[in-house]
N, C-alpha and C. Protein backbone atom coordinates (compact mmCIF):
# COMPACT_ATOMS: atom_id res chain seq x y z
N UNK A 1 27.58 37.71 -53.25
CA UNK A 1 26.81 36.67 -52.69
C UNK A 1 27.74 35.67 -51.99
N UNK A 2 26.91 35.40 -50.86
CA UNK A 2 28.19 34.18 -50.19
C UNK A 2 28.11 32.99 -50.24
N UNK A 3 28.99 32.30 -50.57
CA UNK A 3 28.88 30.65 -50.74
C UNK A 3 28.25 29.67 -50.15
N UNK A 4 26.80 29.36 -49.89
CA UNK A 4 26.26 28.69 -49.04
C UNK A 4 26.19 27.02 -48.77
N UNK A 5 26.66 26.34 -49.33
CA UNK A 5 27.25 25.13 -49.92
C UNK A 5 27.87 24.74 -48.57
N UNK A 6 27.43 23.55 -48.01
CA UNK A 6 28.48 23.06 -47.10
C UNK A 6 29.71 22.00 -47.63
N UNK A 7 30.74 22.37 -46.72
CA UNK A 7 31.84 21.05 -47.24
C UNK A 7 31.32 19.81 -47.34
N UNK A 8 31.44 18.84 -47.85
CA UNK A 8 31.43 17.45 -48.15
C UNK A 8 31.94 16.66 -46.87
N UNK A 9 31.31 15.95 -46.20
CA UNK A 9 31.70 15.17 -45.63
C UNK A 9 32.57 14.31 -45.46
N UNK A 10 33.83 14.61 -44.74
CA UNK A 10 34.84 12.90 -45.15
C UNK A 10 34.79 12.20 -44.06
N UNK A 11 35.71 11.30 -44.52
CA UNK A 11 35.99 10.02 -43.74
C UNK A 11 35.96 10.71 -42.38
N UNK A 12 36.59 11.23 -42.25
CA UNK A 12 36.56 11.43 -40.55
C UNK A 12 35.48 11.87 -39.48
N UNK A 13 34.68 12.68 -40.11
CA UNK A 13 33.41 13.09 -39.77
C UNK A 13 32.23 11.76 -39.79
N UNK A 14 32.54 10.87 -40.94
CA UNK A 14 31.87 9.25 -40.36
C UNK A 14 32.98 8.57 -39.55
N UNK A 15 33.77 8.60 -38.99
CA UNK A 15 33.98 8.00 -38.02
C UNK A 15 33.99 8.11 -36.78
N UNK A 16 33.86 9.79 -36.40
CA UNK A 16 33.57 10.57 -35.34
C UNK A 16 32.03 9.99 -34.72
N UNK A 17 30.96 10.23 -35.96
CA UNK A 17 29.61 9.73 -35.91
C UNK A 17 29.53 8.28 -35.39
N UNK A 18 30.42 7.46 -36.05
CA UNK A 18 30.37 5.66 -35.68
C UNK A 18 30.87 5.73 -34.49
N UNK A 19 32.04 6.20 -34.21
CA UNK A 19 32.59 5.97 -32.66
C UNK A 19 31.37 6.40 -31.47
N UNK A 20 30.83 7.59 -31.98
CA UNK A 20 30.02 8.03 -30.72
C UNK A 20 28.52 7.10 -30.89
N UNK A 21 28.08 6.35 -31.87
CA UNK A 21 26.97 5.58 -31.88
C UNK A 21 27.12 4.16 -31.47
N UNK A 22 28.38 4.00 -31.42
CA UNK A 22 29.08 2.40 -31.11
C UNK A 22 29.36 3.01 -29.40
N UNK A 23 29.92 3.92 -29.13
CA UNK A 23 29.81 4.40 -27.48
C UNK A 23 28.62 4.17 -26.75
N UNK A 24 27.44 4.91 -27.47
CA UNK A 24 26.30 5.08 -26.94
C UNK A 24 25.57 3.90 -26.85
N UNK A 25 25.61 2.84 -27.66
CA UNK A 25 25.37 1.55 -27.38
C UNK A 25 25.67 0.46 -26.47
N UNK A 26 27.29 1.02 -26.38
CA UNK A 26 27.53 -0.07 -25.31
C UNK A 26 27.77 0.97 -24.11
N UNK A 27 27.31 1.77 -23.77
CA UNK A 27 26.82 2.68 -22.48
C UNK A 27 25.23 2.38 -21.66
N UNK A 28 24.63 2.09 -23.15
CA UNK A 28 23.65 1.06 -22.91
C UNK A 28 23.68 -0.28 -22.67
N UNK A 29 24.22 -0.98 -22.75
CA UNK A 29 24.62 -2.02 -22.73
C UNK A 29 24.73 -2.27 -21.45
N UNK A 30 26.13 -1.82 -20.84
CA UNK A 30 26.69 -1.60 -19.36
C UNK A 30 26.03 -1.40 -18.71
N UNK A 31 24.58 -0.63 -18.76
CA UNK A 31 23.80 -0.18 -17.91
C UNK A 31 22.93 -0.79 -17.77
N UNK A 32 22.58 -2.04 -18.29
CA UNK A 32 21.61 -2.45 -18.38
C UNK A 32 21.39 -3.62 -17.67
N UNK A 33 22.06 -4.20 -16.63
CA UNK A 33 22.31 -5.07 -15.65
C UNK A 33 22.26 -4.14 -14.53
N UNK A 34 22.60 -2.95 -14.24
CA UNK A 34 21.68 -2.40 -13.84
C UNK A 34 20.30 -1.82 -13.39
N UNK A 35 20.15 -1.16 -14.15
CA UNK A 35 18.18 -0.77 -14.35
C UNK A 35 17.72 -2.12 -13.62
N UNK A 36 18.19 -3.63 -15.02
CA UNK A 36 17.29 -4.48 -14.14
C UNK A 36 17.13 -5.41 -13.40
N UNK A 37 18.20 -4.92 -12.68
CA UNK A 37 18.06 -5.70 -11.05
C UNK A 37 17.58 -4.76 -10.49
N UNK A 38 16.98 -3.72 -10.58
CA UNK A 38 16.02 -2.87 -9.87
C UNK A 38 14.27 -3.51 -10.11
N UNK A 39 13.99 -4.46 -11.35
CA UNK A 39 12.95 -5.17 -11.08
C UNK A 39 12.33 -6.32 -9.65
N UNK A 40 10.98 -6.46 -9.69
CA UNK A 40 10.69 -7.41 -8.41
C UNK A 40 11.32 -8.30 -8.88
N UNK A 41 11.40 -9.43 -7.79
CA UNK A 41 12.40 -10.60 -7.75
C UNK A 41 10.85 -11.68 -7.87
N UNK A 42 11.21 -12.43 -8.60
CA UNK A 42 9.83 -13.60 -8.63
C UNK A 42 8.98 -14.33 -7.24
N UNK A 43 9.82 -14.07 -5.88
CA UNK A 43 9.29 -13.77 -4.75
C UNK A 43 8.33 -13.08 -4.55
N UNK A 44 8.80 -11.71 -4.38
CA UNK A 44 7.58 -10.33 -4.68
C UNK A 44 6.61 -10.83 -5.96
N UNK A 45 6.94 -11.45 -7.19
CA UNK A 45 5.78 -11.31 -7.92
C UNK A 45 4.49 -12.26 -7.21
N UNK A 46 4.81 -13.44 -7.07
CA UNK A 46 4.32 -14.62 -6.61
C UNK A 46 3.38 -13.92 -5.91
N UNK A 47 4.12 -13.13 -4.57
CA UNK A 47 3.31 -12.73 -3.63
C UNK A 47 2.46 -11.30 -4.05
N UNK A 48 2.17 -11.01 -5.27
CA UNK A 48 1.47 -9.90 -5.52
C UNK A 48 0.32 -9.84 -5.73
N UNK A 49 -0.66 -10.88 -5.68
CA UNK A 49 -1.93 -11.10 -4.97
C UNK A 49 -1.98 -12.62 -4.60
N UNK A 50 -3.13 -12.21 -3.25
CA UNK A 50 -3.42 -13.97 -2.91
C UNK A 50 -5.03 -13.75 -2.65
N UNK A 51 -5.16 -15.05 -2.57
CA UNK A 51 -6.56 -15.27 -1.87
C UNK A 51 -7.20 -15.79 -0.99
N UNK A 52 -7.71 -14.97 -0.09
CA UNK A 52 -8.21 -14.85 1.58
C UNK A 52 -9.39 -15.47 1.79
N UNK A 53 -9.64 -16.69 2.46
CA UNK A 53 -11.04 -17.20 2.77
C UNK A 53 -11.34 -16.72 4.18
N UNK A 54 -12.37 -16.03 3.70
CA UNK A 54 -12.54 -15.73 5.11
C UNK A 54 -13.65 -16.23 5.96
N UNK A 55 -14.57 -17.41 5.48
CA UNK A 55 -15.02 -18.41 6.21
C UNK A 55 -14.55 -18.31 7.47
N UNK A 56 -13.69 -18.89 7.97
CA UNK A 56 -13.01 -19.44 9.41
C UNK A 56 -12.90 -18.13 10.54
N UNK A 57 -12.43 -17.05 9.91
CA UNK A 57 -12.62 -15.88 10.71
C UNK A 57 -14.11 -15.71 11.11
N UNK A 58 -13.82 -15.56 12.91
CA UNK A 58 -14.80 -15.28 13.85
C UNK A 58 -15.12 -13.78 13.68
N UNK A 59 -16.52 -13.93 14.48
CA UNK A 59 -16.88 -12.54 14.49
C UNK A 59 -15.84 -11.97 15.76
N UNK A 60 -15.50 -10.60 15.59
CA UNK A 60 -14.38 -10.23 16.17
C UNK A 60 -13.06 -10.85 16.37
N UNK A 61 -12.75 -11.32 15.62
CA UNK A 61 -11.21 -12.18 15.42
C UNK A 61 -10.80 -11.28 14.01
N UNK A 62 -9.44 -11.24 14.27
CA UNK A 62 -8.46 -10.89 13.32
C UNK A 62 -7.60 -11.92 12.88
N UNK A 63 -7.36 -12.04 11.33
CA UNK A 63 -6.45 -12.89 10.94
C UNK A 63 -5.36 -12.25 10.42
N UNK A 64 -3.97 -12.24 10.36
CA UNK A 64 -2.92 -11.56 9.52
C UNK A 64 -2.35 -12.81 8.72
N UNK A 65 -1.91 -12.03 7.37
CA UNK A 65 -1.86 -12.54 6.36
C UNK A 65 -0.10 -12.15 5.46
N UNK A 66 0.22 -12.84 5.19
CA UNK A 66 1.21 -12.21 4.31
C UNK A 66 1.41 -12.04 3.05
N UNK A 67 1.57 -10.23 2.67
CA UNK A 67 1.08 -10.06 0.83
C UNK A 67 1.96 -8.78 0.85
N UNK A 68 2.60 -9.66 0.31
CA UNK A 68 4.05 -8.51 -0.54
C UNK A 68 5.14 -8.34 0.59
N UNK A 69 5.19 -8.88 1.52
CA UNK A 69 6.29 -8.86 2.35
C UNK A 69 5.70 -8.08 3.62
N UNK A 70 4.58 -7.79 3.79
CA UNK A 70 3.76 -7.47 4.63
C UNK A 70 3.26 -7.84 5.52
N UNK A 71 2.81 -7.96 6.75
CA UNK A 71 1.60 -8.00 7.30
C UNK A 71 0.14 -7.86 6.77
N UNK A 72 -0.65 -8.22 6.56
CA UNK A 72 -2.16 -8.04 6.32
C UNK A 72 -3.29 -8.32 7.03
N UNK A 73 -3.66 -7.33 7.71
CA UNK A 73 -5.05 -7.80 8.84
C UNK A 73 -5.90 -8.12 7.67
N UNK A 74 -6.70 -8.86 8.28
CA UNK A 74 -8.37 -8.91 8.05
C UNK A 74 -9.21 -9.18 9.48
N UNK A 75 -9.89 -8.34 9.54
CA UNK A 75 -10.70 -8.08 10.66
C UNK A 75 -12.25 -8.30 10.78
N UNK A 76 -12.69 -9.43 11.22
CA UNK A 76 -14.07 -9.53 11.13
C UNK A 76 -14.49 -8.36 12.62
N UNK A 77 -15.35 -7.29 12.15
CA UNK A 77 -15.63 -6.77 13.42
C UNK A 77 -16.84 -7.13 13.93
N UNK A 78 -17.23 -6.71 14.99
CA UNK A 78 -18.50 -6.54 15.78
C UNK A 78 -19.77 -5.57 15.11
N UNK A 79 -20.69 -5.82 15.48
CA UNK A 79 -21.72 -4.60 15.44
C UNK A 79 -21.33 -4.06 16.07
N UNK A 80 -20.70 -3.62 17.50
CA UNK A 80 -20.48 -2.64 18.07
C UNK A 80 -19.54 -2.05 17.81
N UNK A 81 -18.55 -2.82 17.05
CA UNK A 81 -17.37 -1.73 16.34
C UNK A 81 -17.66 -1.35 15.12
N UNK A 82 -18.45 -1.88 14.64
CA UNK A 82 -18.95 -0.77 13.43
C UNK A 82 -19.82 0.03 13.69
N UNK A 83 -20.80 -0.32 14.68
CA UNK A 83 -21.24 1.49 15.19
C UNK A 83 -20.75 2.29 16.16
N UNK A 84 -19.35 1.82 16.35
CA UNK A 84 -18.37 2.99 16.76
C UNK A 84 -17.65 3.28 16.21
N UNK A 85 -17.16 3.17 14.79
CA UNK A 85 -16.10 3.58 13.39
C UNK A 85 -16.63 4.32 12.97
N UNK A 86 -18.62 4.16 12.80
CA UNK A 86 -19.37 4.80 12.25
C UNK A 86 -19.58 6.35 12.83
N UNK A 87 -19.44 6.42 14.26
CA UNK A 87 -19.89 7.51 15.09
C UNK A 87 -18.61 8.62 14.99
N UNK A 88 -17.75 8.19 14.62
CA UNK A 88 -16.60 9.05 14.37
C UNK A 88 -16.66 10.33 13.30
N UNK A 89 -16.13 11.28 14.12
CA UNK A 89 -16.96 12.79 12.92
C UNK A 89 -15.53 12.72 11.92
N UNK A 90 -15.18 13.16 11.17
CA UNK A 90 -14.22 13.34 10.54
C UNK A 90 -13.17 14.65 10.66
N UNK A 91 -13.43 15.27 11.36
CA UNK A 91 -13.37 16.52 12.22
C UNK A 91 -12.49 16.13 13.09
N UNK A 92 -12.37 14.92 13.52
CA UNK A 92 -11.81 14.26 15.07
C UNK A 92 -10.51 13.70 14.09
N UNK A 93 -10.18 13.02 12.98
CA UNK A 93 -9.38 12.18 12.68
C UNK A 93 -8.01 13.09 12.17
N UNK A 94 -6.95 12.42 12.38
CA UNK A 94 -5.61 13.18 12.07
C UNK A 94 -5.29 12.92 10.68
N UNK A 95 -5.95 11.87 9.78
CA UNK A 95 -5.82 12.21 8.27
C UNK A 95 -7.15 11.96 7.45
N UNK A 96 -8.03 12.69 7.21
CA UNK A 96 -9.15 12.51 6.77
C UNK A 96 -9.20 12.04 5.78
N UNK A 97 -8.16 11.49 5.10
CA UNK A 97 -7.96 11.19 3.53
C UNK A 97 -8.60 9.29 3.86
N UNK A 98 -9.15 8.35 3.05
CA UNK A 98 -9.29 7.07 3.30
C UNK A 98 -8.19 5.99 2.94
N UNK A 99 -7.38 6.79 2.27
CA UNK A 99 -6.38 5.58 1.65
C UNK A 99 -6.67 4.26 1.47
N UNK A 100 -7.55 4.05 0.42
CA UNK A 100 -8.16 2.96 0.31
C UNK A 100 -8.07 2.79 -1.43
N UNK A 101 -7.23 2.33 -1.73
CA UNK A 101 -6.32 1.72 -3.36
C UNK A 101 -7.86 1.35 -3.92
N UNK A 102 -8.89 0.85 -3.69
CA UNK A 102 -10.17 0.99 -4.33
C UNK A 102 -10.73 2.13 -4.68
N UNK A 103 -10.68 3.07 -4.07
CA UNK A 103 -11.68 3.91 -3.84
C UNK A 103 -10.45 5.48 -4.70
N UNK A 104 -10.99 6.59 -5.11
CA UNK A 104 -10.26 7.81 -5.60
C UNK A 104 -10.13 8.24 -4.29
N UNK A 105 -8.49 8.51 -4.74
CA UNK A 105 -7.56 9.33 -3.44
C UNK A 105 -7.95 10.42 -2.61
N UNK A 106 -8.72 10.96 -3.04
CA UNK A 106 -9.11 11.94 -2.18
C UNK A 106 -10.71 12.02 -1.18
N UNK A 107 -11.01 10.22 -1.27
CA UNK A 107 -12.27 9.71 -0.48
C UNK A 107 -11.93 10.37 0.49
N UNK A 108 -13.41 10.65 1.30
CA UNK A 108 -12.77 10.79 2.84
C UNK A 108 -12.82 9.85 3.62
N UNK A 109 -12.67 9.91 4.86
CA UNK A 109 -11.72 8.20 5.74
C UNK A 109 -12.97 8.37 6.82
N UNK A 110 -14.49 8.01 5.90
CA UNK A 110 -15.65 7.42 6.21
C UNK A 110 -15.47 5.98 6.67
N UNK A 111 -16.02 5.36 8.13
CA UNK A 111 -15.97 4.09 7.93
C UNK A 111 -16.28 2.81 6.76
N UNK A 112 -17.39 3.64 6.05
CA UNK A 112 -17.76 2.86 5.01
C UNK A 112 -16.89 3.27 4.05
N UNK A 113 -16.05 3.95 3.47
CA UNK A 113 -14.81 4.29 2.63
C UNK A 113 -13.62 3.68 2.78
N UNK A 114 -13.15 3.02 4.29
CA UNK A 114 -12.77 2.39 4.97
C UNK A 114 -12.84 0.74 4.56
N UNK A 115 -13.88 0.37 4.90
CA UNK A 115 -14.48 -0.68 5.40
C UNK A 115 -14.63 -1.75 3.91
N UNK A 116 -14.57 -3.15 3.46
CA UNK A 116 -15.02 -3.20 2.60
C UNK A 116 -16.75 -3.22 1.81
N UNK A 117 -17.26 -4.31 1.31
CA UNK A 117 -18.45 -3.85 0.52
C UNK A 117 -19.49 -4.23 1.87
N UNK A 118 -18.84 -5.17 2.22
CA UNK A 118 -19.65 -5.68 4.13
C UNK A 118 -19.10 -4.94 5.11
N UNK A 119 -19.62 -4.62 5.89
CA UNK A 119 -19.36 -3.31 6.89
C UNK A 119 -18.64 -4.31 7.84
N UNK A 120 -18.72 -5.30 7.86
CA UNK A 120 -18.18 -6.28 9.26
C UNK A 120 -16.32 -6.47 8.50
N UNK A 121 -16.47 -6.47 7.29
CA UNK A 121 -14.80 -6.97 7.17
C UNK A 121 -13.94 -5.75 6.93
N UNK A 122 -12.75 -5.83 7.30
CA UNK A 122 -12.24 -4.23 6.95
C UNK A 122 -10.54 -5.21 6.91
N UNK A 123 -9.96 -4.98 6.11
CA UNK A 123 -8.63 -5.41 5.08
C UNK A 123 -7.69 -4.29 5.22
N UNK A 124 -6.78 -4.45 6.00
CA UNK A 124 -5.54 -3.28 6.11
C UNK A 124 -4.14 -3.68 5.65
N UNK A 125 -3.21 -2.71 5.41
CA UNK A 125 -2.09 -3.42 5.50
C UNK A 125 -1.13 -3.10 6.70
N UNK A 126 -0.89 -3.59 7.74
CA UNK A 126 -0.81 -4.03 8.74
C UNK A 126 1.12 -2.81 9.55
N UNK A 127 1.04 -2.20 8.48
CA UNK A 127 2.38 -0.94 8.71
C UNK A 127 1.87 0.01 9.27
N UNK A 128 2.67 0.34 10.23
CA UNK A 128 2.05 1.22 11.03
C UNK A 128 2.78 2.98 9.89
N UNK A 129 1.97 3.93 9.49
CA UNK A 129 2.49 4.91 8.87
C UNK A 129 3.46 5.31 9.14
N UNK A 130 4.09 5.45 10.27
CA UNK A 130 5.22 6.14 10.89
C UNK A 130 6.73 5.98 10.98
N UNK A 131 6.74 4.72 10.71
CA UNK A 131 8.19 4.08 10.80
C UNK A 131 8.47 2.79 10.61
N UNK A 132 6.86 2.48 9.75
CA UNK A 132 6.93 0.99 9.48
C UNK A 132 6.37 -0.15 10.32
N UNK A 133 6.66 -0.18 11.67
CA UNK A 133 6.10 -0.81 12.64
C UNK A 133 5.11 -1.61 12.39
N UNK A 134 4.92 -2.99 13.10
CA UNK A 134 4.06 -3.88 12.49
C UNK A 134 2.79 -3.76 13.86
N UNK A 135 1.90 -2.92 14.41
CA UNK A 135 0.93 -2.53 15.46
C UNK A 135 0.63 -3.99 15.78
N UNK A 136 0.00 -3.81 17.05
CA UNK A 136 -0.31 -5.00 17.81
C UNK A 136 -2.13 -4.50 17.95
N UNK A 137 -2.80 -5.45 17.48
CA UNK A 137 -4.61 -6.26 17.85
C UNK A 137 -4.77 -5.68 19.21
N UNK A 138 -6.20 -5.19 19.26
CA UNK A 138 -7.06 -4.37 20.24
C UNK A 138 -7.62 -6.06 20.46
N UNK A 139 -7.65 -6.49 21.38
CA UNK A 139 -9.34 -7.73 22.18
C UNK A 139 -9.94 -7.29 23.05
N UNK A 140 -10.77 -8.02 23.25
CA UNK A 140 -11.29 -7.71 24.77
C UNK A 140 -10.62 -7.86 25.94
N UNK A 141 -9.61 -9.10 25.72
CA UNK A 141 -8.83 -9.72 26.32
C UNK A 141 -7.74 -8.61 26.74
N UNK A 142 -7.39 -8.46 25.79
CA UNK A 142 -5.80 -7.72 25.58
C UNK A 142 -6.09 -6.21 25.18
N UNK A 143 -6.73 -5.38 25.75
CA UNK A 143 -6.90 -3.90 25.31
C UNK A 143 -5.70 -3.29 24.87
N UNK A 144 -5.92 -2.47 23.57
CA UNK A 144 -4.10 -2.18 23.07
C UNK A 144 -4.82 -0.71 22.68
N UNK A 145 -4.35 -0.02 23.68
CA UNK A 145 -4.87 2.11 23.16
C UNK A 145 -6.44 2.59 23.14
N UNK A 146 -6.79 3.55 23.41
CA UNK A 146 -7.56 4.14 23.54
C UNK A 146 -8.97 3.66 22.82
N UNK A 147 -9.30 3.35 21.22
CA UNK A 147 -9.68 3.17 20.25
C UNK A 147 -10.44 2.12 19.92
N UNK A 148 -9.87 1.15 20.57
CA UNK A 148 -9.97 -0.46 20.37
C UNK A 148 -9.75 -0.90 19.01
N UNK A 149 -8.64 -0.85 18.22
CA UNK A 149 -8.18 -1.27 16.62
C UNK A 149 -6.65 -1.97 17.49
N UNK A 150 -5.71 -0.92 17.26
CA UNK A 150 -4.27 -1.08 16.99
C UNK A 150 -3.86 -0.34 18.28
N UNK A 151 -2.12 -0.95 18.27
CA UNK A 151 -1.21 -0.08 18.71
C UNK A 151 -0.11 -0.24 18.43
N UNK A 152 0.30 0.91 18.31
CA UNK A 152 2.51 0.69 17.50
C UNK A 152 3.08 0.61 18.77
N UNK A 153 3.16 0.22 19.30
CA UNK A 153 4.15 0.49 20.83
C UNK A 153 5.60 1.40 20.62
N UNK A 154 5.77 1.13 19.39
CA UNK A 154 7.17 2.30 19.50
C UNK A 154 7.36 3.50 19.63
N UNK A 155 6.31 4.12 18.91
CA UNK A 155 6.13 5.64 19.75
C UNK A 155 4.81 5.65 19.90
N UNK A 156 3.72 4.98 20.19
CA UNK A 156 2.41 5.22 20.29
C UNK A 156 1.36 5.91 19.20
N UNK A 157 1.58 5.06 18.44
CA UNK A 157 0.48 5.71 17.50
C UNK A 157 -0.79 4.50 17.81
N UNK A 158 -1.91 5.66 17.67
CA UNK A 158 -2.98 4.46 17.77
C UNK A 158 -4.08 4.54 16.94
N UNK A 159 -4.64 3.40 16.63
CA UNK A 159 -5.54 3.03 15.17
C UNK A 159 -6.70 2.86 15.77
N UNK A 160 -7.84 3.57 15.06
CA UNK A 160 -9.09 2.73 15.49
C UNK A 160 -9.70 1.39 15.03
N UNK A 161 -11.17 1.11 15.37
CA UNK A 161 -11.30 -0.07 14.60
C UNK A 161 -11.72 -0.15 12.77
N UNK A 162 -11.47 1.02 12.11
CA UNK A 162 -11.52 1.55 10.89
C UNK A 162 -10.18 1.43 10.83
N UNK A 163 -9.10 1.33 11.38
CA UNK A 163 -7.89 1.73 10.92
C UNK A 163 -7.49 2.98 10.51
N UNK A 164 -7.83 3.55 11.54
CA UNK A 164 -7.79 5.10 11.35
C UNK A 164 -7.09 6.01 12.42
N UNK A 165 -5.65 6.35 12.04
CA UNK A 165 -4.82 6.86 12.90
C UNK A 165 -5.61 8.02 14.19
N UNK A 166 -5.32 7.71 15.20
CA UNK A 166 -6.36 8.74 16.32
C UNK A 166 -5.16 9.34 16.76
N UNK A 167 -4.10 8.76 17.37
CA UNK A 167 -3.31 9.62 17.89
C UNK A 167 -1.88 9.11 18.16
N UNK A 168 -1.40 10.23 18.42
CA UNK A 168 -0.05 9.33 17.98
C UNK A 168 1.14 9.88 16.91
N UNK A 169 2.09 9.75 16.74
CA UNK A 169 3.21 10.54 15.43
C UNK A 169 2.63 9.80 13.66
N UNK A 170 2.04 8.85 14.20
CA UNK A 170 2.12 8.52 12.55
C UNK A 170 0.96 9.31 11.81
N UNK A 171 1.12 10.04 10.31
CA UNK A 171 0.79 10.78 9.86
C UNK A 171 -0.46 10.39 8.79
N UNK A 172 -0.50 9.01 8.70
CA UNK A 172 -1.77 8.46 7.78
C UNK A 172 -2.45 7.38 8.52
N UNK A 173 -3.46 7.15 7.92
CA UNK A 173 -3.97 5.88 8.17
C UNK A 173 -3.57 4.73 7.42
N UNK A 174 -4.13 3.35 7.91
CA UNK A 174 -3.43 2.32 7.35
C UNK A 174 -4.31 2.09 6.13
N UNK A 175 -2.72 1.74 5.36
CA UNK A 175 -3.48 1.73 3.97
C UNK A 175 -4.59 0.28 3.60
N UNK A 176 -5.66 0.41 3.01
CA UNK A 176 -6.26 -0.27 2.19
C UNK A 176 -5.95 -0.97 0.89
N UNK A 177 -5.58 -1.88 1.09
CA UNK A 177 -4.91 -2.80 -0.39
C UNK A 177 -6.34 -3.01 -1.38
N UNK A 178 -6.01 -2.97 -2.58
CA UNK A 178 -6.40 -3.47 -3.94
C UNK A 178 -7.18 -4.54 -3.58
N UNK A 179 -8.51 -4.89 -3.57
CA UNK A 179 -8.98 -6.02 -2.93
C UNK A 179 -10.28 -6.23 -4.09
N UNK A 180 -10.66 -7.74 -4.41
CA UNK A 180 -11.69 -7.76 -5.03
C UNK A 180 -12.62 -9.35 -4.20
N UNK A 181 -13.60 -9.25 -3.76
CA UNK A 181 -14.53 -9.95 -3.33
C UNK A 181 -14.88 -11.32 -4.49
N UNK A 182 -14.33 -12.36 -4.25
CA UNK A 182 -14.37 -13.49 -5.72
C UNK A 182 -15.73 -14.08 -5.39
N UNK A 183 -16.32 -14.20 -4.15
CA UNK A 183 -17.62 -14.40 -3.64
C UNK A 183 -17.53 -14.19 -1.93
N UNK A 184 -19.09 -14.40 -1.12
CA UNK A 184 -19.36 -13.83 0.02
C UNK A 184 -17.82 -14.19 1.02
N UNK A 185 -17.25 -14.82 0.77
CA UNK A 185 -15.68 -15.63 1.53
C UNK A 185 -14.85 -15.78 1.21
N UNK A 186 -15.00 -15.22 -0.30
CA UNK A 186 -13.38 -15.55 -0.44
C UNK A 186 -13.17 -13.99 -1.35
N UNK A 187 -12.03 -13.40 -0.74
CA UNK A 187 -11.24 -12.09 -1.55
C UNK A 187 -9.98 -12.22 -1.57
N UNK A 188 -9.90 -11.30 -3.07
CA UNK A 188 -8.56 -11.07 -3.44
C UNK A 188 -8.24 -10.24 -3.48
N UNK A 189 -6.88 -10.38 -3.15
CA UNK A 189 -6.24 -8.84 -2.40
C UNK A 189 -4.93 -8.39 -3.31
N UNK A 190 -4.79 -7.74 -4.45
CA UNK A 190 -3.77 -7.52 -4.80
C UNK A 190 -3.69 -7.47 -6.46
């Protein structure tokens, strides 16, 4: 029969154990001024929701806003641009997905999926998908692309008045921020 009994532990075998648990601690340690300066800076928190009155916004006027280091439209539209967001088949659009942080990811990029709980206001965040780009306001005044929403001028991507990429290199539509309605004028976004 063979001796199954392990040796006894000595001194050295606890100090092997202490050295490598006293290592592993301050490996943690060291690292840890690390990790967290990878947290937001109290800037970014501050700015991680605000709240939008949107009283003062005209019908067809856009206001931009700043939330999270962003751009932020809010767009009072027209009846006539919401029954031309509306007329749009989904068939026609280059990302049918809605990207709309309210709504489950795989909505489709319906104007009303789009749009918030009032068909006249529609809340974007103001990056153009492609390279970041901050798009320039469709008016009457100032026609900007095909669509009447947006335009990136840097390589031409263009948005409708849904915010809905039509044509152009950028590969999504503009995203829809986290938004909650606090009453008929005033929302929070974030």
């Amino acid at each position: 029969m063979a001796d199954t009994t392990a040796p006894e532990p000595t001194r050295r075998d606890f100090l092997y154990i202490a050295t490598g648990g006293v290592a592993a601690v301050g490996a943690g340690l060291a690292a840890w001024p690390f990790i967290d300066q990878m947290n937001p800076s109290s800037a970014v928190l501050a700015l991680a929701s605000i709240d939008v009155d949107l009283s003062p916004i005209q019908v067809g006027q856009q206001v931009v806003f700043n939330w999270r280091g962003h751009p932020l439209f809010v767009r009072r539209r027209t009846p006539q641009e919401i029954a031309t967001a509306k007329a749009v088949p989904l068939s026609e659009l280059i990302d049918p997905i809605a990207r709309n942080a309210n709504l489950p990811d795989n909505a489709p990029a319906t104007d009303a999926d789009r749009a918030a709980k009032d068909p006249q206001w529609l809340i974007v965040v103001g990056v153009c998908t492609h390279l970041g780009c901050t798009p320039t306001v469709s008016t009457p005044q100032v026609p900007q692309g095909e669509y009447g929403g947006w335009l990136c001028h840097c390589h031409g991507s263009q948005y409708d008045v849904a915010g809905r990429v039509r044509k152009g290199p950028a590969p999504q539509n503009l995203a829809v921020p986290p938004y909650t309605f606090l009453s008929p004028t005033k929302v929070k976004v974030g």
